[in-house]
PDB file of N, CA and C in Angstrom:
ATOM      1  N   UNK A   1     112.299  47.779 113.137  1.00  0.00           N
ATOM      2  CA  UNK A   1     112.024  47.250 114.445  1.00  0.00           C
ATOM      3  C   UNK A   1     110.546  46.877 114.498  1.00  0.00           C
ATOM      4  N   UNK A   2     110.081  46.102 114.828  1.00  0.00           N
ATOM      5  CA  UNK A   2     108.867  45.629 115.496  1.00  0.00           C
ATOM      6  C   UNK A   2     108.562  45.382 116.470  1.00  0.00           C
ATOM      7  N   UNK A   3     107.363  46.070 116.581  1.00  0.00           N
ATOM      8  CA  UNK A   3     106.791  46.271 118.024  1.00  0.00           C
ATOM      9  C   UNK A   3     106.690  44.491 118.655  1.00  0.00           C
ATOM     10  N   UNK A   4     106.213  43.299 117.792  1.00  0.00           N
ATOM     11  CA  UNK A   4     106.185  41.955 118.656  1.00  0.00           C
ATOM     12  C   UNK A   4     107.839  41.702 118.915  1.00  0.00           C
ATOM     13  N   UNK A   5     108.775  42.240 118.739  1.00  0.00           N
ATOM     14  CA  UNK A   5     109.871  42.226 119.076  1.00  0.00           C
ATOM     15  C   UNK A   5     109.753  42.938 120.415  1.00  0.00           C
ATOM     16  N   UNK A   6     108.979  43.583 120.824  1.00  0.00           N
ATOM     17  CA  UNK A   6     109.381  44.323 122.250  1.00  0.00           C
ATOM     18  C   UNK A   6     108.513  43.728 123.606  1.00  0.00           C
ATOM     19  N   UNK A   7     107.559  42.694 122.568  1.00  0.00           N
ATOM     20  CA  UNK A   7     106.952  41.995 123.814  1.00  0.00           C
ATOM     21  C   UNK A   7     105.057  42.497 123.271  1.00  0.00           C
ATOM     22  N   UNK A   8     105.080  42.864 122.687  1.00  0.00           N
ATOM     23  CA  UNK A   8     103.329  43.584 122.261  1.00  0.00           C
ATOM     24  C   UNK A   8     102.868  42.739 121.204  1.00  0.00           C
ATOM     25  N   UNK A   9     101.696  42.571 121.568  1.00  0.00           N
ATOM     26  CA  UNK A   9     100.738  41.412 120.466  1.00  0.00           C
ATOM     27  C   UNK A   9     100.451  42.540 118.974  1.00  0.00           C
ATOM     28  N   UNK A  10     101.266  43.016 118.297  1.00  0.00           N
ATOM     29  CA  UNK A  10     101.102  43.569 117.092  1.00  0.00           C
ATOM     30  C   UNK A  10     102.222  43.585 115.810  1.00  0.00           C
ATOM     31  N   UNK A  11     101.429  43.786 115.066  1.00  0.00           N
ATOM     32  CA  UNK A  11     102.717  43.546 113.878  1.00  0.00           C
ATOM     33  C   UNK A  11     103.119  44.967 113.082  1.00  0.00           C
ATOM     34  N   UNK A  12     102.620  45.903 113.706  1.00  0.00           N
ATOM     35  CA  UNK A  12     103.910  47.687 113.574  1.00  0.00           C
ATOM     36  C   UNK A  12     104.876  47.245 113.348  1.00  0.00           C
ATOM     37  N   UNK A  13     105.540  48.001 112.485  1.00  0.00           N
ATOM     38  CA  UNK A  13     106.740  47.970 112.063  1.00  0.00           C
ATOM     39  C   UNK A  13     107.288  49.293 111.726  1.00  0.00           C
ATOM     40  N   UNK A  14     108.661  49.262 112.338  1.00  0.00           N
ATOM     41  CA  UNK A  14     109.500  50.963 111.716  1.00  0.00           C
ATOM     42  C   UNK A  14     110.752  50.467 111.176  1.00  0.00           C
ATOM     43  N   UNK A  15     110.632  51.065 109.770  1.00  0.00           N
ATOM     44  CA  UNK A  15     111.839  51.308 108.862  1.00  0.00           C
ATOM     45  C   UNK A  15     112.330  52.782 109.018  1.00  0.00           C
ATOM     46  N   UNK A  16     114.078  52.793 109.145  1.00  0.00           N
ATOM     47  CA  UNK A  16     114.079  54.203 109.362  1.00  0.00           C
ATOM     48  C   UNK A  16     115.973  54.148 108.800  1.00  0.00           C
ATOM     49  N   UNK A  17     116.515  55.268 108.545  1.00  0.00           N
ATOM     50  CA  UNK A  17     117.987  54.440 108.685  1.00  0.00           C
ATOM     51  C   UNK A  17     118.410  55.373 110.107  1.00  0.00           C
ATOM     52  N   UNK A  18     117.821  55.881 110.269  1.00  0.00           N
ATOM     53  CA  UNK A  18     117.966  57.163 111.478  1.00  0.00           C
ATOM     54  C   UNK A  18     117.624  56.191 112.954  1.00  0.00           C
ATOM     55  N   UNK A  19     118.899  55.682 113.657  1.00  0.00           N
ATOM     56  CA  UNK A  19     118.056  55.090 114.759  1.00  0.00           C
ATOM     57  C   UNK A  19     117.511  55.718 115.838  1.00  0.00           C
ATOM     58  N   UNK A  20     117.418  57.063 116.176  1.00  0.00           N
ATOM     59  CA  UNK A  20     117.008  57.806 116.980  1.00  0.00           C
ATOM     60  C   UNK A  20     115.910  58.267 116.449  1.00  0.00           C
ATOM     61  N   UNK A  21     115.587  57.805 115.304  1.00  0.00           N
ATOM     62  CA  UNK A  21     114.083  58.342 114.565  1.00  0.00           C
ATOM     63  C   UNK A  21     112.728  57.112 114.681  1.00  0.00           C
ATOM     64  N   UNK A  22     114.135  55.702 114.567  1.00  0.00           N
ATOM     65  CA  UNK A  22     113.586  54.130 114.969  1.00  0.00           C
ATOM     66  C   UNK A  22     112.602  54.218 116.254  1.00  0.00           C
ATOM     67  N   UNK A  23     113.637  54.971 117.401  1.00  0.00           N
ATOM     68  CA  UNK A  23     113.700  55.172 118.507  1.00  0.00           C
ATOM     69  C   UNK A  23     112.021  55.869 118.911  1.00  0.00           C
ATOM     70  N   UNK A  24     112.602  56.877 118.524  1.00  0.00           N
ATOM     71  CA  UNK A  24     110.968  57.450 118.626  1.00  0.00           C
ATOM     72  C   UNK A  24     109.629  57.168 118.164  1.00  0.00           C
ATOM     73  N   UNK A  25     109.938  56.821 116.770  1.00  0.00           N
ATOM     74  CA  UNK A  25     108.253  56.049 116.075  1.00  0.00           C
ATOM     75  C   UNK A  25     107.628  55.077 116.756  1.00  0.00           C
ATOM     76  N   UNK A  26     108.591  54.140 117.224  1.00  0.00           N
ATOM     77  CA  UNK A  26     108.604  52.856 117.954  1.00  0.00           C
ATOM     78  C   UNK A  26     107.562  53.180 119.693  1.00  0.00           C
ATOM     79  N   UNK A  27     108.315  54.325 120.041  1.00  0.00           N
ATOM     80  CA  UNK A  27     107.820  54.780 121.163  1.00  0.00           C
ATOM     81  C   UNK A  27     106.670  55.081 121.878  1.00  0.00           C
ATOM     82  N   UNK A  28     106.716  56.208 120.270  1.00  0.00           N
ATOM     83  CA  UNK A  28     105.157  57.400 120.151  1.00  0.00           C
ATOM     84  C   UNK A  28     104.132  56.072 119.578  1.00  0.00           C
ATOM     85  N   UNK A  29     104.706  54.546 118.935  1.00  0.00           N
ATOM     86  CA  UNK A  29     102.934  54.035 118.904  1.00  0.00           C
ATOM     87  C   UNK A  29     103.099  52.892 119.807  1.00  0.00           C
ATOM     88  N   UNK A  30     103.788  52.735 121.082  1.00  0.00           N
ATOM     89  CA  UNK A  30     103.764  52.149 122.076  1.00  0.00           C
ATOM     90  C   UNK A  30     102.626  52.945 123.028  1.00  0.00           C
ATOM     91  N   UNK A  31     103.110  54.357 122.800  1.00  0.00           N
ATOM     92  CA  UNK A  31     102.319  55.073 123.802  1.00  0.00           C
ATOM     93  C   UNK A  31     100.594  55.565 123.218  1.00  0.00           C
ATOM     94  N   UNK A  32     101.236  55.729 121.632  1.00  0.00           N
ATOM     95  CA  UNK A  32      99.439  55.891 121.492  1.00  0.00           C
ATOM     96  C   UNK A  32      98.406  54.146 121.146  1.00  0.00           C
ATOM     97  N   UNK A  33      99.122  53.241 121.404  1.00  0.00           N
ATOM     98  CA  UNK A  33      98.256  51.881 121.120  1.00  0.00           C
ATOM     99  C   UNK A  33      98.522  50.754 122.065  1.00  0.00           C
ATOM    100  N   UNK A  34      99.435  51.371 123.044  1.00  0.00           N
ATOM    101  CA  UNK A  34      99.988  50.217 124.263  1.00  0.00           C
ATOM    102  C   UNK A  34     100.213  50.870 125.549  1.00  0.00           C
ATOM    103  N   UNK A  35      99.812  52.255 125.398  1.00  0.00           N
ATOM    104  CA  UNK A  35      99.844  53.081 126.716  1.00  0.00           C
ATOM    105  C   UNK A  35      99.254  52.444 128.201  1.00  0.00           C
ATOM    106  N   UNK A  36      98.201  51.575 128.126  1.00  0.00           N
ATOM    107  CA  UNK A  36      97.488  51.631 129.186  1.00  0.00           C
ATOM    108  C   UNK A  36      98.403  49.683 129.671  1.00  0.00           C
ATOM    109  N   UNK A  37      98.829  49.144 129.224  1.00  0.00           N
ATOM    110  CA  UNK A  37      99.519  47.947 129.172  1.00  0.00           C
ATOM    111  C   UNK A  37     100.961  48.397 129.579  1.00  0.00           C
ATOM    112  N   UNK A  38     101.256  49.550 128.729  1.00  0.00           N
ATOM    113  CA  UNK A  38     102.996  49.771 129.438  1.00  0.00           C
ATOM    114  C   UNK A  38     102.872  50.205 130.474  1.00  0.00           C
ATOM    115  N   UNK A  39     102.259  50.774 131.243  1.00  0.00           N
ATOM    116  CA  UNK A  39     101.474  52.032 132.300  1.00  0.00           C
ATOM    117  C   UNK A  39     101.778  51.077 133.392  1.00  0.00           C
ATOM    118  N   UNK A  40     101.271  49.711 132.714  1.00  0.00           N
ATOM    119  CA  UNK A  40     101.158  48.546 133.864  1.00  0.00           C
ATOM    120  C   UNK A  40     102.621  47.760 134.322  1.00  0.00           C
ATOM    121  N   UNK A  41     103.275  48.063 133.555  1.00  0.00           N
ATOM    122  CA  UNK A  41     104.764  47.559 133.440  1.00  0.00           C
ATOM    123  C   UNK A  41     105.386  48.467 135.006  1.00  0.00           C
ATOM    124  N   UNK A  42     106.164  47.834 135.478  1.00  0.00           N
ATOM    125  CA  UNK A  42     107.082  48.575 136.065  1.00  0.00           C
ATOM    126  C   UNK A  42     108.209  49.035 136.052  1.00  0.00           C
ATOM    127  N   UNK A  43     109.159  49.755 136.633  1.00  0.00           N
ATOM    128  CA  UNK A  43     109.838  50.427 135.911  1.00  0.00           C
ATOM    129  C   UNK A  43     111.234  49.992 135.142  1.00  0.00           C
ATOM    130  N   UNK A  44     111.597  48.633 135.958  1.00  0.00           N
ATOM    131  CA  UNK A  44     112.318  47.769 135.314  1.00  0.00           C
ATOM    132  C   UNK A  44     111.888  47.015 133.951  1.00  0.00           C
ATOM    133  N   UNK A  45     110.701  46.923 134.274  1.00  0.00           N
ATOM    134  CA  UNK A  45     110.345  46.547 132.913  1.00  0.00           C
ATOM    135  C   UNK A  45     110.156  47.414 131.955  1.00  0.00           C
ATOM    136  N   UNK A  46     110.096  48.782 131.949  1.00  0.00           N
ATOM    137  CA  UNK A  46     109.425  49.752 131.084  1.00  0.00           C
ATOM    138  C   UNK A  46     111.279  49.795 130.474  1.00  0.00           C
ATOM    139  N   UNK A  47     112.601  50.206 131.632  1.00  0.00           N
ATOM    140  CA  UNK A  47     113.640  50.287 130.906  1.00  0.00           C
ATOM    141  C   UNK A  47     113.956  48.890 130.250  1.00  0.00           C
ATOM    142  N   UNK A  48     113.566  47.953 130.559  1.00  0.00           N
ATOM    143  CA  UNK A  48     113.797  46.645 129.646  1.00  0.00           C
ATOM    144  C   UNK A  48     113.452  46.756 128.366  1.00  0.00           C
ATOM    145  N   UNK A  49     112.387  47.189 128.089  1.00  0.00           N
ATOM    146  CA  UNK A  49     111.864  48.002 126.622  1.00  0.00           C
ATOM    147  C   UNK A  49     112.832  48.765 125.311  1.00  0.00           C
ATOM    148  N   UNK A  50     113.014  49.641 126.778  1.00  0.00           N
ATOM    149  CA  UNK A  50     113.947  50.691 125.965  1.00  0.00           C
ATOM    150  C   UNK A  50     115.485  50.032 125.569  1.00  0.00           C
ATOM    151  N   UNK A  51     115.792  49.526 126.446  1.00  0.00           N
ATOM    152  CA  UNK A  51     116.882  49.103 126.153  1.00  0.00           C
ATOM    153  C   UNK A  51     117.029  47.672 124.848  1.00  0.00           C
ATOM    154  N   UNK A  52     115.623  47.061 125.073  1.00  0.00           N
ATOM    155  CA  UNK A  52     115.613  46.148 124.027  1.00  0.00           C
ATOM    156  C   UNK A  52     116.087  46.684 122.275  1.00  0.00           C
ATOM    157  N   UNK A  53     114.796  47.827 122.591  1.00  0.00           N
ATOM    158  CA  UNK A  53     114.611  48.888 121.399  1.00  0.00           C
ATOM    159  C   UNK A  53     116.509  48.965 120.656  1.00  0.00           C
ATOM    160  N   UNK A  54     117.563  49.046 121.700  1.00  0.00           N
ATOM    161  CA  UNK A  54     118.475  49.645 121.462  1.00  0.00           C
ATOM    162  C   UNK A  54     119.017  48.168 120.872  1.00  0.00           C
ATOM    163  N   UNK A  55     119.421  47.230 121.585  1.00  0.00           N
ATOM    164  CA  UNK A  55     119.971  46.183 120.939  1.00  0.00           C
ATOM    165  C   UNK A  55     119.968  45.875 119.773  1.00  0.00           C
ATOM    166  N   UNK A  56     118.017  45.860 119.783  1.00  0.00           N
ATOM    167  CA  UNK A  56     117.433  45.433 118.381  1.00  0.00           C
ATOM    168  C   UNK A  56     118.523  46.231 117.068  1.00  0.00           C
ATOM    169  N   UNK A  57     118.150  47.931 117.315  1.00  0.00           N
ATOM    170  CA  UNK A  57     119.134  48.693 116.501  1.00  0.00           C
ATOM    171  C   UNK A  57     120.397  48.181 115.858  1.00  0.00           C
ATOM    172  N   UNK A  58     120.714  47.679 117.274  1.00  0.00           N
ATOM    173  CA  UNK A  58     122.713  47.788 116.863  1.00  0.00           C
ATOM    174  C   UNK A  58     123.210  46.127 116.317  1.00  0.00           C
ATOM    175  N   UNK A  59     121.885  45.437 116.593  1.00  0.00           N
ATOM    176  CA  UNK A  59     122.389  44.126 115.717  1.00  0.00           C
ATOM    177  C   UNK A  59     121.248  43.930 114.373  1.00  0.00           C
ATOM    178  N   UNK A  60     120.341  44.883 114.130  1.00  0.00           N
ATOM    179  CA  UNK A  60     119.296  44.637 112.994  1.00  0.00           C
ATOM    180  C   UNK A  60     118.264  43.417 113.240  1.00  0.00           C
ATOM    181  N   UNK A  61     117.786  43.050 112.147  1.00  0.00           N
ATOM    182  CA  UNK A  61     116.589  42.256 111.939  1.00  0.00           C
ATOM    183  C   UNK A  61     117.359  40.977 111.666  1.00  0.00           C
ATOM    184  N   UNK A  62     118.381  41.223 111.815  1.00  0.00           N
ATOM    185  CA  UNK A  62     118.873  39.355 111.260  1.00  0.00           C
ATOM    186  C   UNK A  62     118.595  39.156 110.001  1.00  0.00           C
ATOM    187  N   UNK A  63     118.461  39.736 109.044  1.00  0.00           N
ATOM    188  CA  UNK A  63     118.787  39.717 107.829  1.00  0.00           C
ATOM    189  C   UNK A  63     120.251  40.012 107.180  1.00  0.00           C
ATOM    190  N   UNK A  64     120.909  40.482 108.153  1.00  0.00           N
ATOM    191  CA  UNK A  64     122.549  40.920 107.827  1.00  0.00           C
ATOM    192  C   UNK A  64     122.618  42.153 107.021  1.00  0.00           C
ATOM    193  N   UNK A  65     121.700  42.903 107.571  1.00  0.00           N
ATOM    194  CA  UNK A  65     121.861  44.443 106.572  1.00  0.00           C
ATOM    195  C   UNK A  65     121.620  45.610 107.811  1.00  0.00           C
ATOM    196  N   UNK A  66     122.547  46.004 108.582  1.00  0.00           N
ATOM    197  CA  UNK A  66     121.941  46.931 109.645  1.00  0.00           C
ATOM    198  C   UNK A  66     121.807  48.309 108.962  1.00  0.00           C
ATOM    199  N   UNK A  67     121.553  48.285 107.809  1.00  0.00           N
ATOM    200  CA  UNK A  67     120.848  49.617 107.608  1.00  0.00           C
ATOM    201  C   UNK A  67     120.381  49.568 106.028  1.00  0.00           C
ATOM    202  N   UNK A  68     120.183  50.763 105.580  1.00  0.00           N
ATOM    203  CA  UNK A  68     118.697  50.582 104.302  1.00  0.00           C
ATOM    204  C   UNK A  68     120.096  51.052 103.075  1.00  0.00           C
TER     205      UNK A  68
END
């Protein structure tokens, strides 16, 4: 998953085959490098995030390999 996939000017990236592990890495450097920008989001937008996060998961990178 990548973080410019969620709407953030960066190129982070999490490889994981664990998507609840996706889930969290993704999260924890939203919050330690985009904290003060998501902060600003509201709350529809903050679950727009999360829920993106999830899509992304369940259809992959578009490479046609949803997992490692």
């Amino acid at each position: 998953m990548k973080c410019r996939d969620l709407g953030f000017n960066d190129d982070f990236i999490v490889i994981d085959n664990d998507p609840e592990t996706v889930k969290e890495k993704m999260f924890q450097h939203i919050m330690d490098k985009h904290k003060e920008e998501y902060d600003l989001l509201s709350d529809f937008h903050q679950d727009e995030i999360k829920s993106k996060m999830d899509f992304l998961i369940r259809r992959g990178c578009g490479c046609g390999v949803l997992k490692l």
